[in-house]
N, C-alpha and C. Protein backbone atom coordinates (compact mmCIF):
# COMPACT_ATOMS: atom_id res chain seq x y z
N UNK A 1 -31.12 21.15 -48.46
CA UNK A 1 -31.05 19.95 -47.68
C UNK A 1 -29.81 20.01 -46.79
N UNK A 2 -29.91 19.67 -45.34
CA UNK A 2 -28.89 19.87 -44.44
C UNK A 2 -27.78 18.73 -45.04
N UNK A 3 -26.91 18.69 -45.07
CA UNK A 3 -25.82 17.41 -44.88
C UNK A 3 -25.47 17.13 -43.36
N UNK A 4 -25.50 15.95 -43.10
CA UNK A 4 -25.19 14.66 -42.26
C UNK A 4 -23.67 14.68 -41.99
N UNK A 5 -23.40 15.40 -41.24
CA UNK A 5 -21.49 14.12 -41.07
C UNK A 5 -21.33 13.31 -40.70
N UNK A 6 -20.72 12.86 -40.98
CA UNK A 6 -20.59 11.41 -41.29
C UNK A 6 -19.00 11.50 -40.16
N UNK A 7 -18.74 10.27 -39.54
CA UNK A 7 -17.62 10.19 -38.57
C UNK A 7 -18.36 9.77 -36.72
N UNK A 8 -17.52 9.95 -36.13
CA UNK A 8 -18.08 9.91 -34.15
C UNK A 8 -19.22 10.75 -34.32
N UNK A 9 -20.12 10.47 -33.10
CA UNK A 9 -21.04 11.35 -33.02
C UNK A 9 -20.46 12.37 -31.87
N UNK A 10 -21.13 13.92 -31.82
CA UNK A 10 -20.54 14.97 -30.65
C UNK A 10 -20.02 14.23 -29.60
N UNK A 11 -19.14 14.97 -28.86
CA UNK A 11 -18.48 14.47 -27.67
C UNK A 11 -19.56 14.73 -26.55
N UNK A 12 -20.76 15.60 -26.31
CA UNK A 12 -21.57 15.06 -25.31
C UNK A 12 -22.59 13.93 -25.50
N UNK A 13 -22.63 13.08 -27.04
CA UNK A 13 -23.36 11.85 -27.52
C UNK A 13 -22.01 10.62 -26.71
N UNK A 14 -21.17 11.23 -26.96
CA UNK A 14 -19.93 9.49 -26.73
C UNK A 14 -20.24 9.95 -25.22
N UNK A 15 -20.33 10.83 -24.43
CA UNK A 15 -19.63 11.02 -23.09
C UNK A 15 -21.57 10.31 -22.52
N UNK A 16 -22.48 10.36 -22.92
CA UNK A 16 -23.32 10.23 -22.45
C UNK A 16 -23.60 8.89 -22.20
N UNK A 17 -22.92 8.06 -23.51
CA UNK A 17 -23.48 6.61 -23.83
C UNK A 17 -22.14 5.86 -22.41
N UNK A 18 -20.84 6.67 -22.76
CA UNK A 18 -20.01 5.63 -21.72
C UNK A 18 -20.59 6.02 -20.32
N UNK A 19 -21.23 6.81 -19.90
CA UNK A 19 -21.65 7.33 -18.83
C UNK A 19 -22.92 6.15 -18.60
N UNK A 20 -24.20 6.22 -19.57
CA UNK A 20 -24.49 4.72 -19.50
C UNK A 20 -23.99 3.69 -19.27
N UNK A 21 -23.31 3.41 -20.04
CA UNK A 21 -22.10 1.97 -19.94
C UNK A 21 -21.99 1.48 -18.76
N UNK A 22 -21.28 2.65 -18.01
CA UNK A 22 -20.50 2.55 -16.53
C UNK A 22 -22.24 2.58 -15.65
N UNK A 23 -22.96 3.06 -15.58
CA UNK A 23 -24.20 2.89 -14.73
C UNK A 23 -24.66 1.25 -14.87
N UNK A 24 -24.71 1.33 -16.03
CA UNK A 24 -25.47 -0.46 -16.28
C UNK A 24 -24.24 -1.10 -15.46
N UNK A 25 -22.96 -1.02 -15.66
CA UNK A 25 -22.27 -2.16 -15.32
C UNK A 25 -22.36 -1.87 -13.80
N UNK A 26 -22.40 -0.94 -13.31
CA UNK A 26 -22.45 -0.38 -11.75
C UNK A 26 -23.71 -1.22 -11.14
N UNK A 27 -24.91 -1.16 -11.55
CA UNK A 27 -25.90 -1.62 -11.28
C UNK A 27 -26.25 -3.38 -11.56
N UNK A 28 -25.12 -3.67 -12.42
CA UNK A 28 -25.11 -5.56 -12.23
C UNK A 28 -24.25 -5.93 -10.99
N UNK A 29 -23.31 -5.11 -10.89
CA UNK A 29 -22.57 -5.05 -9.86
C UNK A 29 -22.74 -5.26 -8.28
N UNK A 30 -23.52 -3.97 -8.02
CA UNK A 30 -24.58 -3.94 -6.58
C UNK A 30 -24.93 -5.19 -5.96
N UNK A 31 -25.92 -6.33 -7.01
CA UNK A 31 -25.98 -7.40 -5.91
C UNK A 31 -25.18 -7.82 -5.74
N UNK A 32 -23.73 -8.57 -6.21
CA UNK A 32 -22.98 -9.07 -5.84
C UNK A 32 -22.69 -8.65 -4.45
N UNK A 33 -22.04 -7.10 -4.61
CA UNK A 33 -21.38 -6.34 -3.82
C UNK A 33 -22.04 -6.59 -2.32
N UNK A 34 -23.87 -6.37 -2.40
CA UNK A 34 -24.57 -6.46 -1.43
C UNK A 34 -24.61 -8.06 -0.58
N UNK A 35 -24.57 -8.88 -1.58
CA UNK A 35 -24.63 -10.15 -1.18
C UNK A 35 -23.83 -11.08 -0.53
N UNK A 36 -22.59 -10.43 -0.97
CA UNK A 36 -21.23 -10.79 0.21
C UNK A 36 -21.08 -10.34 1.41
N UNK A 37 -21.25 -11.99 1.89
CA UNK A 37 -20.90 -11.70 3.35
C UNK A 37 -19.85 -10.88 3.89
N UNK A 38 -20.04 -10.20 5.03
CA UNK A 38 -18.59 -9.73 5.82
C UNK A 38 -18.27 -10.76 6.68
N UNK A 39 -16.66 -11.04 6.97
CA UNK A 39 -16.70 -12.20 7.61
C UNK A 39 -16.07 -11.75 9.33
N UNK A 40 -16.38 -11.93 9.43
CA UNK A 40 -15.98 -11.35 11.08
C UNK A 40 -15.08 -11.77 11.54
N UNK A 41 -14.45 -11.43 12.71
CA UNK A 41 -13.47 -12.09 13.20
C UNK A 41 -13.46 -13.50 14.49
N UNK A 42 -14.97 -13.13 14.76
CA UNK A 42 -15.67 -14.53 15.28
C UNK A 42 -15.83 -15.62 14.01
N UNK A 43 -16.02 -15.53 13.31
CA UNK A 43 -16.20 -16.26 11.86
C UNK A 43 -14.97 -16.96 11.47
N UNK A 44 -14.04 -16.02 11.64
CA UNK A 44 -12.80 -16.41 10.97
C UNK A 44 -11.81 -17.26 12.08
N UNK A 45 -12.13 -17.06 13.49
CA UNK A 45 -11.21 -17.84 14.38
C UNK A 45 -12.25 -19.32 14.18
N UNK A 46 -14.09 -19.52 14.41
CA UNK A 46 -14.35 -20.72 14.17
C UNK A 46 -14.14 -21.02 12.83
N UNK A 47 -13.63 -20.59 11.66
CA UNK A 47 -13.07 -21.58 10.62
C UNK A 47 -11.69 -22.14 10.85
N UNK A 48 -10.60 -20.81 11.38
CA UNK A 48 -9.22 -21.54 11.57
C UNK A 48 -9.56 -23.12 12.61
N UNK A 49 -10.26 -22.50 13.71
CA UNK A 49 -10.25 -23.75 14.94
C UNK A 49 -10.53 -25.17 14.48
N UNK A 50 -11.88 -25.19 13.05
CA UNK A 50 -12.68 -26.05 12.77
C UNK A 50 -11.28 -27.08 11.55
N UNK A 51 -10.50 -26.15 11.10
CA UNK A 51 -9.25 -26.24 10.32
C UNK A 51 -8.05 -27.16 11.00
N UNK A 52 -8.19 -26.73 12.14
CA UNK A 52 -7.06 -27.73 12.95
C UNK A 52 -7.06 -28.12 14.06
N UNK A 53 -8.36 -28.33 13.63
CA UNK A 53 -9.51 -29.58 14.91
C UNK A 53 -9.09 -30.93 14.50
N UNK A 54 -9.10 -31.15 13.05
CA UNK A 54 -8.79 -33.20 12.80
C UNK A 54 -8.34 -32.84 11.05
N UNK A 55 -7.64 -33.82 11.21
CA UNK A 55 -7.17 -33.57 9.45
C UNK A 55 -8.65 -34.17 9.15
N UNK A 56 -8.49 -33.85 7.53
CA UNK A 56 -9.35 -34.41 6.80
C UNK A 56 -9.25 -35.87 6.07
N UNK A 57 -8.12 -36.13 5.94
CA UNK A 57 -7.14 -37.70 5.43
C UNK A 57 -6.08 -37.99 7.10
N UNK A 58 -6.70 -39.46 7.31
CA UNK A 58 -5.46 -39.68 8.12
C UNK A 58 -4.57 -40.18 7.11
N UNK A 59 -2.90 -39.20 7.99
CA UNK A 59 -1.69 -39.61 7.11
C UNK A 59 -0.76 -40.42 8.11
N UNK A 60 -0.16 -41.67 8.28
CA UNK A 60 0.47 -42.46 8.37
C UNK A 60 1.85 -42.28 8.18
N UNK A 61 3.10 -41.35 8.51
CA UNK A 61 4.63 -41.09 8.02
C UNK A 61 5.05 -42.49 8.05
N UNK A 62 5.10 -43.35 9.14
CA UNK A 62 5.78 -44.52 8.74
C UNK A 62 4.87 -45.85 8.58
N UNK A 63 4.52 -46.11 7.51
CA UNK A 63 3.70 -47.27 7.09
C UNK A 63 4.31 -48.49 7.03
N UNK A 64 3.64 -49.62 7.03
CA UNK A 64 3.93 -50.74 7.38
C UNK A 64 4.64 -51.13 6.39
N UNK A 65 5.75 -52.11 6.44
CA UNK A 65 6.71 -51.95 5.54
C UNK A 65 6.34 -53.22 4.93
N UNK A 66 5.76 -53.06 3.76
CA UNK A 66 5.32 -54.16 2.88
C UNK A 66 5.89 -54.19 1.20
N UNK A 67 6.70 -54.76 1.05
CA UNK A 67 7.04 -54.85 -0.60
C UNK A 67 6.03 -55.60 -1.22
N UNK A 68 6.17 -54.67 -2.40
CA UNK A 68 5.44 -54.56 -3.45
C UNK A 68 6.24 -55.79 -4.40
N UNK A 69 5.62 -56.57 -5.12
CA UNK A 69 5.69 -57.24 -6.11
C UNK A 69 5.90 -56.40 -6.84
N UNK A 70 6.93 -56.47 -7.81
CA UNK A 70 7.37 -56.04 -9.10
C UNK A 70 6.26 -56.59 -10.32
N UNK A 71 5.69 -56.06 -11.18
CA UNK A 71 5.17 -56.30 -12.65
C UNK A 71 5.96 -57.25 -12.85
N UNK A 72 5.55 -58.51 -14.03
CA UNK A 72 6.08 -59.01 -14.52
C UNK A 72 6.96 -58.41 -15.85
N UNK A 73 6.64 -57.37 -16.06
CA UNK A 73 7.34 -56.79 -17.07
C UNK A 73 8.87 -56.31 -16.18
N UNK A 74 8.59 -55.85 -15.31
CA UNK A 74 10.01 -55.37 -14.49
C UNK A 74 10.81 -56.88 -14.10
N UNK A 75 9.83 -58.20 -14.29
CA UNK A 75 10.93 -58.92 -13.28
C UNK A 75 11.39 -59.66 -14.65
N UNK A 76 10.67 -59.78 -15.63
CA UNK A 76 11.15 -60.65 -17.06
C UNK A 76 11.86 -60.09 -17.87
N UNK A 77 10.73 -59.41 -18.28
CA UNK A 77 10.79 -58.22 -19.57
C UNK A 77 11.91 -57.59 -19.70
N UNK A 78 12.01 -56.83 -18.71
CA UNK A 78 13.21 -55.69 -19.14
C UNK A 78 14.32 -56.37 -19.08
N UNK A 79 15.04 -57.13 -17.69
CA UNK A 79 16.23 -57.73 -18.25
C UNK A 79 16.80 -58.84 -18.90
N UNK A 80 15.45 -58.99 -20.08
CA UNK A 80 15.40 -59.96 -21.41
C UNK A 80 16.03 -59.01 -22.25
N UNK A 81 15.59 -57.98 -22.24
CA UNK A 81 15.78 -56.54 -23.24
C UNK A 81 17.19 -56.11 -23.41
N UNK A 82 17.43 -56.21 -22.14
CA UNK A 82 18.78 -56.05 -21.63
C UNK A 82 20.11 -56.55 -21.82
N UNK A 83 19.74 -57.72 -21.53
CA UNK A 83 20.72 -58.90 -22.26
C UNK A 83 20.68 -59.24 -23.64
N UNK A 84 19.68 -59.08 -24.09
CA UNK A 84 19.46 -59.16 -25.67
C UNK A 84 20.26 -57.80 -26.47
N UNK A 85 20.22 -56.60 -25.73
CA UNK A 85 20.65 -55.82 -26.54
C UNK A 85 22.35 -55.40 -26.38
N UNK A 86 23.09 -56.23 -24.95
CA UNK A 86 24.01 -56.01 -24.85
C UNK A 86 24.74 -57.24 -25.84
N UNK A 87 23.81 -58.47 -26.03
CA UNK A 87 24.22 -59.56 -26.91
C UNK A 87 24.23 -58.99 -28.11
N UNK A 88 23.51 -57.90 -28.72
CA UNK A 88 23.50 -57.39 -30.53
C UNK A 88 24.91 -56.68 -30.47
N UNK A 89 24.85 -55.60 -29.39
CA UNK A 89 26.49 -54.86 -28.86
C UNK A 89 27.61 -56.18 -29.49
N UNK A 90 27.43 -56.45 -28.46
CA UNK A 90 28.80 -57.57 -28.44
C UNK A 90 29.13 -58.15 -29.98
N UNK A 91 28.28 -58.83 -30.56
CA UNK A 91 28.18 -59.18 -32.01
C UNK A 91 28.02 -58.12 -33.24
N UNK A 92 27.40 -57.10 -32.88
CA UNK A 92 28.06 -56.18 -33.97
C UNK A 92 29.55 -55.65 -33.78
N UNK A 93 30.23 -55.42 -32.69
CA UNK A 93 31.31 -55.58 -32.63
C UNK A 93 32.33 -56.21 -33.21
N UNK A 94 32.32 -57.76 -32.78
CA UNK A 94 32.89 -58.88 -33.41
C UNK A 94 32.87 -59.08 -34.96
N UNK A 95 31.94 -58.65 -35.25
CA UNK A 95 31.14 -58.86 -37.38
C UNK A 95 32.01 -57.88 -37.51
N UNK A 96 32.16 -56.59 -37.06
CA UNK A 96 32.49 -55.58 -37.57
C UNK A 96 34.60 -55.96 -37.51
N UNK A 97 34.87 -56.27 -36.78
CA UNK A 97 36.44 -56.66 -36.43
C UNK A 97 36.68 -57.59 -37.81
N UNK A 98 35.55 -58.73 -37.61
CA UNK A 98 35.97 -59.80 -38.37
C UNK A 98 36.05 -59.51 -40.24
N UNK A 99 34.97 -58.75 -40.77
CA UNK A 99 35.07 -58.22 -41.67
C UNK A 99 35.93 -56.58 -42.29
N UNK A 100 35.28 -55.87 -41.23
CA UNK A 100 36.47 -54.72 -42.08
C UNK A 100 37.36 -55.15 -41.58
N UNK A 101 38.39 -55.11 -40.52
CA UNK A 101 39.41 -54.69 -39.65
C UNK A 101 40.67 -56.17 -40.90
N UNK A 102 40.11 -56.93 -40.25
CA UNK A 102 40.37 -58.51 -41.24
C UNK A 102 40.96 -58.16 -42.42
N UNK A 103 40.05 -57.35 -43.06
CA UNK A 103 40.24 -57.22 -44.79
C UNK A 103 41.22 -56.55 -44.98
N UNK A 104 41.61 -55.16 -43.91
CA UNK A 104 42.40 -54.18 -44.14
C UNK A 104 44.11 -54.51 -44.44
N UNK A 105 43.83 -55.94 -43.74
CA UNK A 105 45.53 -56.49 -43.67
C UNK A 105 45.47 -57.43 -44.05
N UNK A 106 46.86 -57.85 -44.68
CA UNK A 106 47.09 -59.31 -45.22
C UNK A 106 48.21 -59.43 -44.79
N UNK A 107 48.11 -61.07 -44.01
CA UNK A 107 49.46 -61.86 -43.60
C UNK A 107 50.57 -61.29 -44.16
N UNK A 108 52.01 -61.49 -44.28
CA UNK A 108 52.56 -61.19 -45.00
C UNK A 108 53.74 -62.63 -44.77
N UNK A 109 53.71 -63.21 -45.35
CA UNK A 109 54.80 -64.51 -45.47
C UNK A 109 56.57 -64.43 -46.13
């Protein structure tokens, strides 16, 4: 009985199959390749021309000068927040003087 080896098959079995490989992928290839346009250089001056013939958005640099209303959160809110938290500042301060600082010393008569 012959034995089988076992491992790659011959190097003209691998060289044949990537040689396939590369044909199949060559041949999905083709239509693309065929199907793209060439673009000419008549082609390409009527796209630039058609490009900066008219914008596509009119843009306005200086617009009419209209203020915006602020959110009520910007005109209440925040400098409620504000004052409230510079009021906790201020009073943890003061608590803090009045109790440690206070305690650390005594009159002396």
């Amino acid at each position: 009985m012959p034995s089988i080896p076992l491992g790659y098959p011959p190097l003209r079995m691998r060289s044949a199959r990537l040689l396939l490989l590369v044909l199949a992928l060559g041949l999905m290839a083709a239509p693309a390749a065929v199907a793209a346009p060439a673009i000419t250089v008549e082609a390409q001056a009527a796209a630039e021309a058609a490009v900066t013939a008219a914008p596509a958005v009119e843009y306005d640099p200086n617009p009419a000068a209209e203020e915006e209303v602020p959110a009520w959160t910007y005109r209440f809110l925040i400098p409620a927040l504000i004052a409230i938290t510079i009021l906790l500042v201020v009073g943890t301060v003061v608590q803090y003087f009045n109790k440690v600082v206070r305690a650390r010393y005594e009159p002396v008569e």
